[in-house]
PDB file of N, CA and C in Angstrom:
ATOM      1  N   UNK A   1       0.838  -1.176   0.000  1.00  0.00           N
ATOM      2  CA  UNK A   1       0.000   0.000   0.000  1.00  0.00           C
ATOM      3  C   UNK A   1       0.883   1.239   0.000  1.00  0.00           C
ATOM      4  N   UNK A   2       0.427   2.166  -0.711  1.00  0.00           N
ATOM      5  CA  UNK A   2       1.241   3.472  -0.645  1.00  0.00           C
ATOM      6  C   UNK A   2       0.269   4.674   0.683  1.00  0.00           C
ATOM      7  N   UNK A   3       1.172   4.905   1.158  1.00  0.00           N
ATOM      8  CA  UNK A   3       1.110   5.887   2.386  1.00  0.00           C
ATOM      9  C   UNK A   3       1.466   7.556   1.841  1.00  0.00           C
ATOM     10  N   UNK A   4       0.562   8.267   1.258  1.00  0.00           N
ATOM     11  CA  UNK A   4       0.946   9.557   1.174  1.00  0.00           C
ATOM     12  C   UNK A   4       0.730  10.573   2.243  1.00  0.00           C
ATOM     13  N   UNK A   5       1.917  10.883   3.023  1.00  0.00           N
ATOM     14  CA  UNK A   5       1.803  12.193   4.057  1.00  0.00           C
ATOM     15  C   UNK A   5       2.241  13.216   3.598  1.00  0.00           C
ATOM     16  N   UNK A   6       1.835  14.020   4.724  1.00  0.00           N
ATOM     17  CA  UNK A   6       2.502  15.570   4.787  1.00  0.00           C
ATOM     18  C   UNK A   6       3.772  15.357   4.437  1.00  0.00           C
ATOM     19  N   UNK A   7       4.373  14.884   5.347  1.00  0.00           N
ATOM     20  CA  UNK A   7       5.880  14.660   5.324  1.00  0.00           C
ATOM     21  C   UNK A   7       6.345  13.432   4.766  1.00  0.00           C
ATOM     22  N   UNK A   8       5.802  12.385   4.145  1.00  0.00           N
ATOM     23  CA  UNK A   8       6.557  11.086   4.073  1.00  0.00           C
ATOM     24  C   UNK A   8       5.512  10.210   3.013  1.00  0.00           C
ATOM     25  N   UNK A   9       6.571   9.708   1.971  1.00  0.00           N
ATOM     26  CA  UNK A   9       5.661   9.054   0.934  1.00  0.00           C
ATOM     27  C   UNK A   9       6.614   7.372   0.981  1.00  0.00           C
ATOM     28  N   UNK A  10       5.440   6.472   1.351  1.00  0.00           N
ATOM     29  CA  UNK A  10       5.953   5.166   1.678  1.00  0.00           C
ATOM     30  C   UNK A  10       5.300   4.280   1.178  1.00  0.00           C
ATOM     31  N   UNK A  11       5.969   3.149   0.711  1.00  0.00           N
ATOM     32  CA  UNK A  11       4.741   2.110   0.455  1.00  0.00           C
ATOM     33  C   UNK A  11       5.553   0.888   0.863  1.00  0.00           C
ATOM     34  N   UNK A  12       4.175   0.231   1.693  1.00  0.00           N
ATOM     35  CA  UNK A  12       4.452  -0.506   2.830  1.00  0.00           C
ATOM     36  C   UNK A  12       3.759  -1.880   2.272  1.00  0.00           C
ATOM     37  N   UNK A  13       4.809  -2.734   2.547  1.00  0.00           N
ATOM     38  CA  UNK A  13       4.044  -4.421   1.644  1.00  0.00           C
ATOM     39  C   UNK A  13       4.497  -5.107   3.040  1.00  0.00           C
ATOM     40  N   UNK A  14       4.466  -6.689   2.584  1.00  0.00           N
ATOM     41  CA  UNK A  14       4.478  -7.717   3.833  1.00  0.00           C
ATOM     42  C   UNK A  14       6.109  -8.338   3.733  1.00  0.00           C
ATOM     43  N   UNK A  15       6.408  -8.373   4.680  1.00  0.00           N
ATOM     44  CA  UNK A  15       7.912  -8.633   5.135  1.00  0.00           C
ATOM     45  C   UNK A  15       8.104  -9.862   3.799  1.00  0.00           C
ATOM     46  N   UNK A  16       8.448 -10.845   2.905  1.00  0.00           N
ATOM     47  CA  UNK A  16       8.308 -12.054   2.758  1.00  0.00           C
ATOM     48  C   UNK A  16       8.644 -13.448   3.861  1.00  0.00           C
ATOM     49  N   UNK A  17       9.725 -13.009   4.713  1.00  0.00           N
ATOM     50  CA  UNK A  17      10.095 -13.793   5.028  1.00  0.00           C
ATOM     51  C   UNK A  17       9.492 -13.852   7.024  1.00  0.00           C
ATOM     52  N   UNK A  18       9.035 -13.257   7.298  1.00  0.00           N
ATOM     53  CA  UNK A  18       8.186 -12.815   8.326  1.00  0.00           C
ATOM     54  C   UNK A  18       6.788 -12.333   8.591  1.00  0.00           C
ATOM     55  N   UNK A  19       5.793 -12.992   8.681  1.00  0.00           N
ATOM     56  CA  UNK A  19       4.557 -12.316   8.677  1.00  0.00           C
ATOM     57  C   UNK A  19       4.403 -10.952   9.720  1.00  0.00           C
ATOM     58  N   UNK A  20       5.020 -11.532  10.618  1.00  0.00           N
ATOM     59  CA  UNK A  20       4.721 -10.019  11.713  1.00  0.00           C
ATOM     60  C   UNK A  20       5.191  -9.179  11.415  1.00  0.00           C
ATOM     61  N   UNK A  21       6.321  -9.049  10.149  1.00  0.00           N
ATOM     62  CA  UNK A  21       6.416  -7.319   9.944  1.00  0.00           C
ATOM     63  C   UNK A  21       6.632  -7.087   8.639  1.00  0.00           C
ATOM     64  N   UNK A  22       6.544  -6.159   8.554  1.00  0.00           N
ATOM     65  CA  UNK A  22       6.211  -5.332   7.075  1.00  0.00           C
ATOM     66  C   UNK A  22       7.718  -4.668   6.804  1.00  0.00           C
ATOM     67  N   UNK A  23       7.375  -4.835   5.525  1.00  0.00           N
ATOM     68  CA  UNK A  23       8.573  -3.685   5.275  1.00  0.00           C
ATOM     69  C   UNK A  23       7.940  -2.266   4.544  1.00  0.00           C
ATOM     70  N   UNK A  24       8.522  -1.469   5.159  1.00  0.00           N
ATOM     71  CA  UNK A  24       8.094  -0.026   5.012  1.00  0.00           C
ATOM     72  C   UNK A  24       9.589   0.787   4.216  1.00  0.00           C
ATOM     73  N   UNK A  25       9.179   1.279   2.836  1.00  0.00           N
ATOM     74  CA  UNK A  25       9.978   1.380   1.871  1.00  0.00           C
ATOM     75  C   UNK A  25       9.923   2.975   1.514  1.00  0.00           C
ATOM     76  N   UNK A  26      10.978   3.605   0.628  1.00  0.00           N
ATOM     77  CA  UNK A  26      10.979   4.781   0.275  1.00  0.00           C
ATOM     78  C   UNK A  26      12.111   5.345  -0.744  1.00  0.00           C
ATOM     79  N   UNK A  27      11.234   6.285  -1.053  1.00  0.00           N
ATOM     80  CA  UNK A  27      12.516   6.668  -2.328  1.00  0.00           C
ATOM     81  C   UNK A  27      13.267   8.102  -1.494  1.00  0.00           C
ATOM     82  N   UNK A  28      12.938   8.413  -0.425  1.00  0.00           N
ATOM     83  CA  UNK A  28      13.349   9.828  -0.264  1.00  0.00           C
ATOM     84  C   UNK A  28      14.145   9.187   1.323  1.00  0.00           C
ATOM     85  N   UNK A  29      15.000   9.739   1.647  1.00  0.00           N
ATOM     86  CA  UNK A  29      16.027   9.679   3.362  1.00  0.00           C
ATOM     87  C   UNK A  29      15.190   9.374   4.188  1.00  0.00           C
ATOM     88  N   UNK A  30      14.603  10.530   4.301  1.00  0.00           N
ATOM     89  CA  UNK A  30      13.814  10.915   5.790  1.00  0.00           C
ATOM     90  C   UNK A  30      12.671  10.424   5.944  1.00  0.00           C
ATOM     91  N   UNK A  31      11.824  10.031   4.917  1.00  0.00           N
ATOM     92  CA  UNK A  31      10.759   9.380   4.871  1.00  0.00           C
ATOM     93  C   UNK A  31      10.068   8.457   6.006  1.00  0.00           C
ATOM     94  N   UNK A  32      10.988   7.549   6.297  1.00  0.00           N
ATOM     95  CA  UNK A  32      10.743   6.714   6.752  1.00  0.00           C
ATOM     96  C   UNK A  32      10.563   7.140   8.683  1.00  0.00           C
ATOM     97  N   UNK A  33      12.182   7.269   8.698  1.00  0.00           N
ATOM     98  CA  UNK A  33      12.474   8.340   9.954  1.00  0.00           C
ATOM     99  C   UNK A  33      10.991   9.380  10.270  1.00  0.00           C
ATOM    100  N   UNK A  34      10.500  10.023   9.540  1.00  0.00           N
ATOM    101  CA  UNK A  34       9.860  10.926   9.669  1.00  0.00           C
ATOM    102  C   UNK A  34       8.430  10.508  10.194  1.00  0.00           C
ATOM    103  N   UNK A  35       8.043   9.350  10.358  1.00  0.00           N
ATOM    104  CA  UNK A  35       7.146   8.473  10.519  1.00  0.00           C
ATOM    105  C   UNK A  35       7.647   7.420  11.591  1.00  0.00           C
ATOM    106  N   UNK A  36       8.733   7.003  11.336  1.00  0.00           N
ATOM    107  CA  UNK A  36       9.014   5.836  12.384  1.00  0.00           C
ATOM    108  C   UNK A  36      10.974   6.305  13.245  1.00  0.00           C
ATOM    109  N   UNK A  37      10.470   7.038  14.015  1.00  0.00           N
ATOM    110  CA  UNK A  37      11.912   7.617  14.638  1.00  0.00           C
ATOM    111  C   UNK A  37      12.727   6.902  14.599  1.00  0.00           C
ATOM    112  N   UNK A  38      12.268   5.654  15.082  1.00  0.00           N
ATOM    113  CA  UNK A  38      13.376   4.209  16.244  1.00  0.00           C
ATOM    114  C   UNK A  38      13.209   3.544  14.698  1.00  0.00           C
ATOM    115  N   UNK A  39      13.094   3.763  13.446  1.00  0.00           N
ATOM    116  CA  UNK A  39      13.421   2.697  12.730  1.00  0.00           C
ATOM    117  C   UNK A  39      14.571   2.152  12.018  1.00  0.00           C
ATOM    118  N   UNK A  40      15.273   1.208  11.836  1.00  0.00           N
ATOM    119  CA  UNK A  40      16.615   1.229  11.480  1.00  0.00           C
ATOM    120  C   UNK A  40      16.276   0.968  10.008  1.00  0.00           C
ATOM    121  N   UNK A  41      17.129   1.894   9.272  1.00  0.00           N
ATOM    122  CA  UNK A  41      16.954   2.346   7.731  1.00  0.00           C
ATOM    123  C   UNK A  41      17.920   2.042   7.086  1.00  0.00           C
ATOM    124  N   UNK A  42      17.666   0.984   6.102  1.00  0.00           N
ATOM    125  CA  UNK A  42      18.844   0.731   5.272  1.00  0.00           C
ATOM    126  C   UNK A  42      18.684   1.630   3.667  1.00  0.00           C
ATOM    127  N   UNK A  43      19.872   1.607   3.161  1.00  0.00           N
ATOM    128  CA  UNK A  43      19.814   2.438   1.964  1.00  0.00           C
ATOM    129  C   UNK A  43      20.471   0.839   0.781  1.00  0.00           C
ATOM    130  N   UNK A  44      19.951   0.700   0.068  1.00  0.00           N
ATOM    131  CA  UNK A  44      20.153   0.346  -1.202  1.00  0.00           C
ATOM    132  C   UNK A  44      19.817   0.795  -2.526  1.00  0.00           C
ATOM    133  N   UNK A  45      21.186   1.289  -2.677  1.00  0.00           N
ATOM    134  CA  UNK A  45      21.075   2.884  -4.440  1.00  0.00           C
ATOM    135  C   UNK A  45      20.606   2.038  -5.304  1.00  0.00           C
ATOM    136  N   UNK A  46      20.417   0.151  -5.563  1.00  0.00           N
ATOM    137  CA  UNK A  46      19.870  -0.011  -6.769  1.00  0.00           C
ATOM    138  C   UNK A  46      18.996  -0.898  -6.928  1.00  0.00           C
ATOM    139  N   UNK A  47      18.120  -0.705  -5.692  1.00  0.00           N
ATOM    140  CA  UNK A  47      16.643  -0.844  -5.338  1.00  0.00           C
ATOM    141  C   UNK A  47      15.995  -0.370  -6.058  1.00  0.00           C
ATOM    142  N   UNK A  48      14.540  -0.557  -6.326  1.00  0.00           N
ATOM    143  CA  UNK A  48      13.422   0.019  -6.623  1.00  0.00           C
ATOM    144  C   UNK A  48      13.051   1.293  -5.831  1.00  0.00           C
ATOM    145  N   UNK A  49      12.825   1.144  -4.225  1.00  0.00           N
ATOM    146  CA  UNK A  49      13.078   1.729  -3.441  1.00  0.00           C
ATOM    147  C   UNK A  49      14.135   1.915  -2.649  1.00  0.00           C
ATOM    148  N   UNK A  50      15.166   2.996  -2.946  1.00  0.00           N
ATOM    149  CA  UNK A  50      16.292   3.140  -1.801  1.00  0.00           C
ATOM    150  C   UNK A  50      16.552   3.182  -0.743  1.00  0.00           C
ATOM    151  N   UNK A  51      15.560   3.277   0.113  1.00  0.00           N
ATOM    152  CA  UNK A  51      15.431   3.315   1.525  1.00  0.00           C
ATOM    153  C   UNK A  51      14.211   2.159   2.531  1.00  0.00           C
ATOM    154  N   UNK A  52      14.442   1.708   3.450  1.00  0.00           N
ATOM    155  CA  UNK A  52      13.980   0.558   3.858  1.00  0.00           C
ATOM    156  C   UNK A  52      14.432   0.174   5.125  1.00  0.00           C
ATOM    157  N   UNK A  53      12.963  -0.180   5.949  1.00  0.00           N
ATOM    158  CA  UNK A  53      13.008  -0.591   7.300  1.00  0.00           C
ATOM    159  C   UNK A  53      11.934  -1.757   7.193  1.00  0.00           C
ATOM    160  N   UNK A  54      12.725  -3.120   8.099  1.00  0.00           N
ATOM    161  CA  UNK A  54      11.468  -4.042   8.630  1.00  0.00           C
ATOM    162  C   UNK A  54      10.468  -3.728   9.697  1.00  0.00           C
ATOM    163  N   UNK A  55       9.585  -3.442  10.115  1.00  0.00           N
ATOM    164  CA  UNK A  55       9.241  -3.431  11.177  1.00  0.00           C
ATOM    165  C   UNK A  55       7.748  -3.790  11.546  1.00  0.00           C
ATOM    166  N   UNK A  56       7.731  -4.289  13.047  1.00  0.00           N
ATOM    167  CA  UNK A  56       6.748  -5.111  13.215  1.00  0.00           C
ATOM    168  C   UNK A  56       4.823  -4.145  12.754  1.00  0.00           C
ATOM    169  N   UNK A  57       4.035  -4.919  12.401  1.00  0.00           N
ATOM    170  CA  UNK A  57       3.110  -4.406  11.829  1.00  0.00           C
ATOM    171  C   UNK A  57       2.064  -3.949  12.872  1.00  0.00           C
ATOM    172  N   UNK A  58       2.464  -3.668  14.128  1.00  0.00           N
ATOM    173  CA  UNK A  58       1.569  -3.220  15.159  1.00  0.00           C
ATOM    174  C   UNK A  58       2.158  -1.842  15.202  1.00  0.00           C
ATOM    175  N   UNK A  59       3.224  -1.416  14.652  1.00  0.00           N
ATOM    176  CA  UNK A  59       4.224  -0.522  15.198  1.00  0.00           C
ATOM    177  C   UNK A  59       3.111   0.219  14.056  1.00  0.00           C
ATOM    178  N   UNK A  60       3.316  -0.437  12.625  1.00  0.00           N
ATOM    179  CA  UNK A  60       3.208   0.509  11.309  1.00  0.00           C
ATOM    180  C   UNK A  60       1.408   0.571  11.548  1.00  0.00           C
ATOM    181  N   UNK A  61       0.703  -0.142  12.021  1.00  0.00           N
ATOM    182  CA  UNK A  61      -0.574   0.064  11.952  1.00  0.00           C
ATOM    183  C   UNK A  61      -0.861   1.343  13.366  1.00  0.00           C
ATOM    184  N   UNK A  62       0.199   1.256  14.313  1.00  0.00           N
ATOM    185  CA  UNK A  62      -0.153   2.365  14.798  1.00  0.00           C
ATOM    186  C   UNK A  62       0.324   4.007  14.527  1.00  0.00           C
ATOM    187  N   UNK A  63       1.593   3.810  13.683  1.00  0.00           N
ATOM    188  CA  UNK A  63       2.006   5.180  13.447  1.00  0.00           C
ATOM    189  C   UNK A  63       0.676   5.604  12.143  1.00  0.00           C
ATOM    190  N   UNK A  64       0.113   4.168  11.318  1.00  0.00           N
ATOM    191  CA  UNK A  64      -0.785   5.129  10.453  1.00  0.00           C
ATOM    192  C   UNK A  64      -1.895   5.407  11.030  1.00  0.00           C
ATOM    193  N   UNK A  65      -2.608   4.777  11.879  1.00  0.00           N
ATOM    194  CA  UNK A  65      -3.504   5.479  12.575  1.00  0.00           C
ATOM    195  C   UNK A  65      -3.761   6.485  13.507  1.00  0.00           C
ATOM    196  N   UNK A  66      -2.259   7.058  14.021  1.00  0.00           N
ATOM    197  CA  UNK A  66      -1.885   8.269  14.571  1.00  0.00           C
ATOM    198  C   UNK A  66      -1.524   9.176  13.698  1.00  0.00           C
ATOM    199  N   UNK A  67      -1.336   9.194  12.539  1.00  0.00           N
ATOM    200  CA  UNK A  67      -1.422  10.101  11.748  1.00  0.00           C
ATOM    201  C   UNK A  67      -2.968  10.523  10.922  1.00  0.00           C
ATOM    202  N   UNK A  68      -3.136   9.550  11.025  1.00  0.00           N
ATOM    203  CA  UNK A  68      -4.819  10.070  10.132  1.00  0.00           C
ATOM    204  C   UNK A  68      -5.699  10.585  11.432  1.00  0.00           C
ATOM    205  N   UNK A  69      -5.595  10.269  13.006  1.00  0.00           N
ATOM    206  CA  UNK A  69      -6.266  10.644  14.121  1.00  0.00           C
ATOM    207  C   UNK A  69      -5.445  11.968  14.194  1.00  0.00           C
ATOM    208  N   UNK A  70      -4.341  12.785  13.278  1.00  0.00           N
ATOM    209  CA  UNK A  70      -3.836  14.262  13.785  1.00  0.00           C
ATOM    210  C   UNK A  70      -4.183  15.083  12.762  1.00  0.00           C
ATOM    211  N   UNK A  71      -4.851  14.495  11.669  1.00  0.00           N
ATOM    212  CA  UNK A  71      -5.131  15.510  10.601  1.00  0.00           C
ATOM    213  C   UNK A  71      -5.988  16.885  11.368  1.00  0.00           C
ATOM    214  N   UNK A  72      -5.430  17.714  11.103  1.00  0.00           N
ATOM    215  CA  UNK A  72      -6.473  19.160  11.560  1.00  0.00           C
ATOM    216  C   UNK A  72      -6.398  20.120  10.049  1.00  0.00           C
ATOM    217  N   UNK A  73      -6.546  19.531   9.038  1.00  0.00           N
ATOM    218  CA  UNK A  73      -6.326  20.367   7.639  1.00  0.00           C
ATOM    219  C   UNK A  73      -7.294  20.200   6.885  1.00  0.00           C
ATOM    220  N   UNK A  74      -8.223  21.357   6.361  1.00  0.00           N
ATOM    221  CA  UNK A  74      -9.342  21.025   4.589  1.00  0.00           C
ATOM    222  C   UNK A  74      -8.824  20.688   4.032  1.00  0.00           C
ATOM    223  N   UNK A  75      -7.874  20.555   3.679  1.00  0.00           N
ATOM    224  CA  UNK A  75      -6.854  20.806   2.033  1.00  0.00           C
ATOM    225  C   UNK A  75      -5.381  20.178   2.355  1.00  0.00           C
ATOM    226  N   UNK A  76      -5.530  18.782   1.655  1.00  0.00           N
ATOM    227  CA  UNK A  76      -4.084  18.143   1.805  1.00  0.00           C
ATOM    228  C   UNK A  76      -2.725  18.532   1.487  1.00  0.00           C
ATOM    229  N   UNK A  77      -3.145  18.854  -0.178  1.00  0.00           N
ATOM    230  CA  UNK A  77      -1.931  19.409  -0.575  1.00  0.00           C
ATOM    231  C   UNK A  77      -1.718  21.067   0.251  1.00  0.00           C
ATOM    232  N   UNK A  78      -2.766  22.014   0.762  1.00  0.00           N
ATOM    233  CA  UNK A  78      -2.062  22.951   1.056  1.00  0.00           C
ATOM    234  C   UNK A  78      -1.371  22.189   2.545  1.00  0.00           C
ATOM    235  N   UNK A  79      -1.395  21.549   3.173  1.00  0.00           N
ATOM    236  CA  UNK A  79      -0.963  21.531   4.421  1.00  0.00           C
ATOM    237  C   UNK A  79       0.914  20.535   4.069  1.00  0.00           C
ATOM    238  N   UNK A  80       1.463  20.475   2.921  1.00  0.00           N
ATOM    239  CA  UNK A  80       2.659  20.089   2.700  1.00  0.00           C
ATOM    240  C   UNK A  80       3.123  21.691   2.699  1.00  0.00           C
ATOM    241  N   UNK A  81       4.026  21.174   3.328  1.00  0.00           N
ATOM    242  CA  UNK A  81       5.045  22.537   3.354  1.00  0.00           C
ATOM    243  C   UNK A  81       6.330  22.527   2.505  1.00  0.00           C
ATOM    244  N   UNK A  82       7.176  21.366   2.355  1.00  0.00           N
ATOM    245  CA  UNK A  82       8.150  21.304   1.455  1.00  0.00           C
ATOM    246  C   UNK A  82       7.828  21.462   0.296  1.00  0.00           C
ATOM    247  N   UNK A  83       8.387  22.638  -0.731  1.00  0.00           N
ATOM    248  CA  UNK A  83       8.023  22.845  -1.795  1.00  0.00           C
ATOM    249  C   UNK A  83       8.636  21.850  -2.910  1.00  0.00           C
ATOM    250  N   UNK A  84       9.688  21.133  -2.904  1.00  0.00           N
ATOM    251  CA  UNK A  84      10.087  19.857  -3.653  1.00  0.00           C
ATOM    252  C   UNK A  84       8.451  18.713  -3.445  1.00  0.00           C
ATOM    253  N   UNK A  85       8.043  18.617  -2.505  1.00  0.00           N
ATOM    254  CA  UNK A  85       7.158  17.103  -2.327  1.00  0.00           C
ATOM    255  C   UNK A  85       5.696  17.902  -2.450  1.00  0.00           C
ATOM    256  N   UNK A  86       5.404  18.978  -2.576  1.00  0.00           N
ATOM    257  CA  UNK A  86       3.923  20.160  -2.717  1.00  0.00           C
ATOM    258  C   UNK A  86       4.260  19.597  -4.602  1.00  0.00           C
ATOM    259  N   UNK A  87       5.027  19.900  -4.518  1.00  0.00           N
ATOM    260  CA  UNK A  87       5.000  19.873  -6.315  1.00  0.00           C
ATOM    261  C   UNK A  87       5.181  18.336  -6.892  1.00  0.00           C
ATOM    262  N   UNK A  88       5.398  17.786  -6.137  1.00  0.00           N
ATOM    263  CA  UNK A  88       5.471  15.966  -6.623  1.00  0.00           C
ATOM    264  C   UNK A  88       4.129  16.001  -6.613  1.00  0.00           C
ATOM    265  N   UNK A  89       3.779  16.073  -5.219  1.00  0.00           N
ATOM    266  CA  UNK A  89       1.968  15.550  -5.004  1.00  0.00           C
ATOM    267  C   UNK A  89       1.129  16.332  -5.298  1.00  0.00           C
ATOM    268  N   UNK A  90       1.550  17.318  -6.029  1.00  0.00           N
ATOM    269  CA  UNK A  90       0.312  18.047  -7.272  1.00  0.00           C
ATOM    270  C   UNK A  90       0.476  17.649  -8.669  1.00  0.00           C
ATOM    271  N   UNK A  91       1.666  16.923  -9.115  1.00  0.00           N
ATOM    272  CA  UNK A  91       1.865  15.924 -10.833  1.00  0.00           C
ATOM    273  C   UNK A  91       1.202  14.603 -10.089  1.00  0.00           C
ATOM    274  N   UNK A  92       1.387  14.098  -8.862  1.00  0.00           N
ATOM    275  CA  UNK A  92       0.803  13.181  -8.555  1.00  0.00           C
ATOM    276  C   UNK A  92      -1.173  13.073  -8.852  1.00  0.00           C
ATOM    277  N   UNK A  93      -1.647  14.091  -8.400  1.00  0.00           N
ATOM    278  CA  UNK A  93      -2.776  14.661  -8.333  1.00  0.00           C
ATOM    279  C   UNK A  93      -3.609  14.458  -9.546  1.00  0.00           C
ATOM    280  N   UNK A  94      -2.798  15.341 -10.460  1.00  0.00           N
ATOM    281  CA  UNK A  94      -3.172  15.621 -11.480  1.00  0.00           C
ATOM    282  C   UNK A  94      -3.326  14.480 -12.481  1.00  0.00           C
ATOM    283  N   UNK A  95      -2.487  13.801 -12.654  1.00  0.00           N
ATOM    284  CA  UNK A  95      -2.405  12.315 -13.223  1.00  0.00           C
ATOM    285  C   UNK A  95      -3.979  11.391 -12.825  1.00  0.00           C
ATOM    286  N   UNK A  96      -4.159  11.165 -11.508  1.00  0.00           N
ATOM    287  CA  UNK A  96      -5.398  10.795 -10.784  1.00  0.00           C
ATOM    288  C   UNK A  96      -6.393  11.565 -11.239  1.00  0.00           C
ATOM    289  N   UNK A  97      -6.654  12.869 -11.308  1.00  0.00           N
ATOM    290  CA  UNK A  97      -7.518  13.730 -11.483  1.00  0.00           C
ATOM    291  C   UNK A  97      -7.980  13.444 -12.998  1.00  0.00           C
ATOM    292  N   UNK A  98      -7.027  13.947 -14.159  1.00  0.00           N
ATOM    293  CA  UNK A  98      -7.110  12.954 -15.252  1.00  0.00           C
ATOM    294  C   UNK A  98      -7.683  11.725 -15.788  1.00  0.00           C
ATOM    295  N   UNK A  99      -7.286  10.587 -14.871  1.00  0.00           N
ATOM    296  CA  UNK A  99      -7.776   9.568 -14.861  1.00  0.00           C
ATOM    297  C   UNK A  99      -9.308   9.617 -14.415  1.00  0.00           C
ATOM    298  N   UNK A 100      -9.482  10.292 -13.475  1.00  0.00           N
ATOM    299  CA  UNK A 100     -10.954  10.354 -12.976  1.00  0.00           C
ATOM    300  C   UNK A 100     -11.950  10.930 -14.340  1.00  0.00           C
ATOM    301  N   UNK A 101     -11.487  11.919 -14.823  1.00  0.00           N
ATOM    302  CA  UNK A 101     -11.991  12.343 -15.767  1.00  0.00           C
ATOM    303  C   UNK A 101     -12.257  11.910 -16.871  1.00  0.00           C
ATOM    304  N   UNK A 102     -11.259  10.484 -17.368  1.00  0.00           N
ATOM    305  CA  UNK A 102     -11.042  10.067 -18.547  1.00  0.00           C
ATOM    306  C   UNK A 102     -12.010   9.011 -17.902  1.00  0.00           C
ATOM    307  N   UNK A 103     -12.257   7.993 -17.414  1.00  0.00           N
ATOM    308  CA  UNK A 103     -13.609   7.322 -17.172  1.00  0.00           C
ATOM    309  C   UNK A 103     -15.045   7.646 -16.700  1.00  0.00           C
ATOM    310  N   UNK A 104     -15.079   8.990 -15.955  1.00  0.00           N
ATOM    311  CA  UNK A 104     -16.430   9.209 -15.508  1.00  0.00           C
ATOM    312  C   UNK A 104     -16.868  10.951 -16.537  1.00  0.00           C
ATOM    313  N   UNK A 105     -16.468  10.770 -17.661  1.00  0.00           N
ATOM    314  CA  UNK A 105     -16.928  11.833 -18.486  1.00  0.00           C
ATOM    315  C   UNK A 105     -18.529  11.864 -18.722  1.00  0.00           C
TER     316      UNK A 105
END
């Protein structure tokens, strides 16, 4: 599943070799960190995703449900503040938006 935050764009699948934890993946450093403090982050440059933590799936089901229980914002994209990831997740947007349009015309 892909996880789009304020701060952190992740997509989180099932460990293979462990059911109890997930691996929680990323193309950006901090991503992960930014969501999971205590997580130990490996970097591999010729990954799909370069950045990567195992961790147990009580941990990741509670940092996402503490984040969707802190939303206080109308408007997703205005509440990104980094102007590099405001402008990803408005080509992101738009692509979706598109798509919406191109089937429900």
């Amino acid at each position: 599943m892909w996880v789009v935050l304020n701060k952190a764009f992740l997509s989180i699948v099932a460990d293979r070799n462990d059911p109890t934890r997930l691996l929680v993946r990323s193309r950006f450093r901090d991503d992960i960190t930014a969501v999971f403090p205590d997580a130990k982050v490996t970097e591999t440059p010729d990954a799909d995703y370069r950045f990567r933590a195992f961790l147990h799936r009580d941990v990741v089901s509670s940092a996402v449900a503490d984040a969707v229980g802190k939303i206080d914002y109308p408007n997703f994209k205005g509440s990104v503040w980094e102007q590099w990831r405001h402008d990803l997740y408005l080509k992101i947007w738009r692509i979706l938006y598109d798509a919406q349009n191109l089937l429900y015309r």
